[in-house]
C-alpha atoms as a PDB file:
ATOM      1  CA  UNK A   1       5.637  14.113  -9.776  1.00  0.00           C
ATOM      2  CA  UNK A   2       7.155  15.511  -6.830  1.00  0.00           C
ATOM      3  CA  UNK A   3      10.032  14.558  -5.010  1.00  0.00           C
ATOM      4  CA  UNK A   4       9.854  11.861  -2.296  1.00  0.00           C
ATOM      5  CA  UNK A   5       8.841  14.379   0.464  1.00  0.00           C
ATOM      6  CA  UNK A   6       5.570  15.172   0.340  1.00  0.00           C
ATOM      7  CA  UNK A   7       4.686  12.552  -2.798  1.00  0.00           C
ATOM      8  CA  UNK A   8       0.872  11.851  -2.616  1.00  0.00           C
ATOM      9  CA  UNK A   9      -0.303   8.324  -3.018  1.00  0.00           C
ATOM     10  CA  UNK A  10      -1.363   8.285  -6.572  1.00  0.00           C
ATOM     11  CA  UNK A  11       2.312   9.692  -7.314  1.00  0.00           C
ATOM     12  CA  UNK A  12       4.038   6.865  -5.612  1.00  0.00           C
ATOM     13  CA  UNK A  13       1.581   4.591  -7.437  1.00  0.00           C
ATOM     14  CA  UNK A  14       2.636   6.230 -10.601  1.00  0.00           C
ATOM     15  CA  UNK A  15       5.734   5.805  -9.400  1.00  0.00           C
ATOM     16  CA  UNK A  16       5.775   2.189  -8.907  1.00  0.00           C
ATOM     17  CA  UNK A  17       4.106   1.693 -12.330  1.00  0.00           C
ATOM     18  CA  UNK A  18       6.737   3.009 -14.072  1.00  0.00           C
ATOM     19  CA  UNK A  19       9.266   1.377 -12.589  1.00  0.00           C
ATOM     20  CA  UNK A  20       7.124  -2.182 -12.490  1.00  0.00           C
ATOM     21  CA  UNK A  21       4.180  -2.209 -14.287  1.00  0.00           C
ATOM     22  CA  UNK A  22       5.552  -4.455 -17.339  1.00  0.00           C
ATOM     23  CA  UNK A  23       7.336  -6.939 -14.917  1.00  0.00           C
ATOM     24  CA  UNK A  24       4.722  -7.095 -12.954  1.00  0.00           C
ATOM     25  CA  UNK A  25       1.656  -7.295 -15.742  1.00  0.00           C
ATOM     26  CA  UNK A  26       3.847 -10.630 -16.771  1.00  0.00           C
ATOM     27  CA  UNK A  27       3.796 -11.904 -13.331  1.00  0.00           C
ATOM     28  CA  UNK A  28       0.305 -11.417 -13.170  1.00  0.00           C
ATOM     29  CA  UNK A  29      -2.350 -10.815 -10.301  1.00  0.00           C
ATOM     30  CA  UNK A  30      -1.961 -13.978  -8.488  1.00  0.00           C
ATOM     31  CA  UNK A  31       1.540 -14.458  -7.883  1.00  0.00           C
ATOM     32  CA  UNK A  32       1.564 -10.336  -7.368  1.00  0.00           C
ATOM     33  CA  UNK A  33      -0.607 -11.050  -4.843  1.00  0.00           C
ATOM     34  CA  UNK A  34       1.319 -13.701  -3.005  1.00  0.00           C
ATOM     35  CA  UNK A  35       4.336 -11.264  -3.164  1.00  0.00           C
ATOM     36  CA  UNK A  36       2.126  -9.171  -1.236  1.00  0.00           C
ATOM     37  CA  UNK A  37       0.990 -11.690   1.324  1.00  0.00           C
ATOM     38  CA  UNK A  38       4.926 -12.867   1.928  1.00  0.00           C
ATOM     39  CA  UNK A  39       5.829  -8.646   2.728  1.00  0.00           C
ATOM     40  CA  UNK A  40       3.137  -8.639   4.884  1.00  0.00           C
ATOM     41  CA  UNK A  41       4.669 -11.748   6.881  1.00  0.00           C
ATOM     42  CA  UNK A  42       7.978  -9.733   6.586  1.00  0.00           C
ATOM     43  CA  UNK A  43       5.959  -6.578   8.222  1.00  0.00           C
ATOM     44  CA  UNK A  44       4.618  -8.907  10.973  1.00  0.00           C
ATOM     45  CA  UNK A  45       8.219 -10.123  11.923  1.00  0.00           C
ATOM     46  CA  UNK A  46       9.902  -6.927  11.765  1.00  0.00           C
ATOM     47  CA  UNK A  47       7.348  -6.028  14.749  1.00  0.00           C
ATOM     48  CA  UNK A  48       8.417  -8.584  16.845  1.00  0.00           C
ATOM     49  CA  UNK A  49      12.307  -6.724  17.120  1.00  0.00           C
ATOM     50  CA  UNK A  50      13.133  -4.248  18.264  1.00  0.00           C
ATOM     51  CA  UNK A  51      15.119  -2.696  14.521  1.00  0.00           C
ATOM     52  CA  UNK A  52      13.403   0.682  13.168  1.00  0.00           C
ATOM     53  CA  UNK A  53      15.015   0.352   9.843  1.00  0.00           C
ATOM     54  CA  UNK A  54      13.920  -3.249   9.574  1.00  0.00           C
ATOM     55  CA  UNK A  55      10.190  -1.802   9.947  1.00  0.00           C
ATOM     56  CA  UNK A  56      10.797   0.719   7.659  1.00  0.00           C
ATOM     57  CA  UNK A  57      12.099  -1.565   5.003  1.00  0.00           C
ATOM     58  CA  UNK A  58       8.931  -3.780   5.293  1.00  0.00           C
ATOM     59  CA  UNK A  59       6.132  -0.987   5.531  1.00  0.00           C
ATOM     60  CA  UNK A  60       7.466   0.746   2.416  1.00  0.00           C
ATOM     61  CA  UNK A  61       7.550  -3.430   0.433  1.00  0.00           C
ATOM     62  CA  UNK A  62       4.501  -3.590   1.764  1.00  0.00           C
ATOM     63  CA  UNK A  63       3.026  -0.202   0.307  1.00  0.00           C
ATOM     64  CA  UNK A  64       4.901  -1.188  -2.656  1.00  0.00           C
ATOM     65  CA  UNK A  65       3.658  -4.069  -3.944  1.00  0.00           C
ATOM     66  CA  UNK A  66      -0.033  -2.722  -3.150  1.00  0.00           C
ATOM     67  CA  UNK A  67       0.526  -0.183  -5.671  1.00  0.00           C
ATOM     68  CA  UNK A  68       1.702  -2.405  -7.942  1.00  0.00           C
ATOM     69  CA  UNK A  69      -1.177  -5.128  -7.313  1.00  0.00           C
ATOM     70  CA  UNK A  70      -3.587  -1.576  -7.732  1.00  0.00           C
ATOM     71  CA  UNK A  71      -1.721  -1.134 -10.790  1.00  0.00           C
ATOM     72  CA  UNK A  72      -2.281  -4.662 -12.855  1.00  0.00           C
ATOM     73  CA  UNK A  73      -6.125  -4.428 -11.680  1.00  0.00           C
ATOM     74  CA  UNK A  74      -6.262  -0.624 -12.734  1.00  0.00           C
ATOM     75  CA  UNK A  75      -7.437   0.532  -9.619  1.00  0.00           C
ATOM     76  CA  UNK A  76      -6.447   4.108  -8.517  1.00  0.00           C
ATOM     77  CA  UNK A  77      -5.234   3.959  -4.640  1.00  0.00           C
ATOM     78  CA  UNK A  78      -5.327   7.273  -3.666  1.00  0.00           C
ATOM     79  CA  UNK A  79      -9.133   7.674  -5.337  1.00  0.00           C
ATOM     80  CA  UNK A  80      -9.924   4.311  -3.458  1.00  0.00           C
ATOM     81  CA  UNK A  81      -8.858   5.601  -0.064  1.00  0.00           C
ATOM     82  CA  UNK A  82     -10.301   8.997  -0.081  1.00  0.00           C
ATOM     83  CA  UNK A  83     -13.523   7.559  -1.105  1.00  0.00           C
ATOM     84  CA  UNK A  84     -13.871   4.990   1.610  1.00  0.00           C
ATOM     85  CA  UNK A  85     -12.327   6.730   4.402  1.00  0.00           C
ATOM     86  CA  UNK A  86     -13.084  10.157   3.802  1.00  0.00           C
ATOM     87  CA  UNK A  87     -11.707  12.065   7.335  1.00  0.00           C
ATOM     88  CA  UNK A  88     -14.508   9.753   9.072  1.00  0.00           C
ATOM     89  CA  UNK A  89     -14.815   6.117   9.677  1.00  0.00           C
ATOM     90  CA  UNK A  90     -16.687   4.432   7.119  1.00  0.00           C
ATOM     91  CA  UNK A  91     -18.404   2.443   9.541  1.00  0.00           C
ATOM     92  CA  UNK A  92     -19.670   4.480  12.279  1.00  0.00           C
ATOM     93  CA  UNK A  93     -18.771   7.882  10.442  1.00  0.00           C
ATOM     94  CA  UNK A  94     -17.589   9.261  13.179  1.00  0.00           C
ATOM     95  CA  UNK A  95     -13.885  11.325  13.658  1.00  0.00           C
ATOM     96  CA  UNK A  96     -11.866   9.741  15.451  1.00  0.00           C
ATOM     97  CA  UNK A  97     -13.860   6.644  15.211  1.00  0.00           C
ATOM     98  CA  UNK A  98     -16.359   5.520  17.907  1.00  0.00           C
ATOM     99  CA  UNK A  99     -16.860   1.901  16.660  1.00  0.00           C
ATOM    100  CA  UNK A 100     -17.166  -0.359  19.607  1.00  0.00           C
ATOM    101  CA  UNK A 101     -15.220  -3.888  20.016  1.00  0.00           C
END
């Protein structure tokens, strides 16, 4: 693993599984999942004010407990990602994206 600059995905996802995995295999995917769901409510208030930091904070829980839901339901992030959105949109396959609303 590299050092925090420059880490890809599947190293912070390592990462997290090291420090969480057995904690978080014992919480299991549901409540894992609802720890996601309440950072993502944190995320959503933090961009209501006007505190960097505060957005910061809640982007990287956020991130976090994705990898560790990825982890419990073995499912490689960084493969996921790439595979989907692979430097075009998925849906119209276009870069930058020329979906219409």
């Amino acid at each position: 693993m590299t050092g925090a600059v420059g880490m890809h995905i599947h190293e912070f996802q390592d990462m997290m599984r090291t420090l969480y995995l057995h904690r978080d295999s014992q919480r299991g995917i549901e409540r894992t999942f609802e720890w996601l769901i309440e950072e993502v409510v944190e995320l959503g208030e933090a961009l209501r004010v006007d505190d960097k930091k505060a957005l910061e904070n809640e982007f990287a829980d956020v991130i976090a407990w994705l990898a560790s839901l990825a982890n419990i339901t073995d499912v490689d992030l960084e493969k996921a990602a790439l595979s989907k959105y692979c430097g075009k949109c998925p849906k119209c396959r276009h870069s930058p994206c020329q979906c219409t609303f």
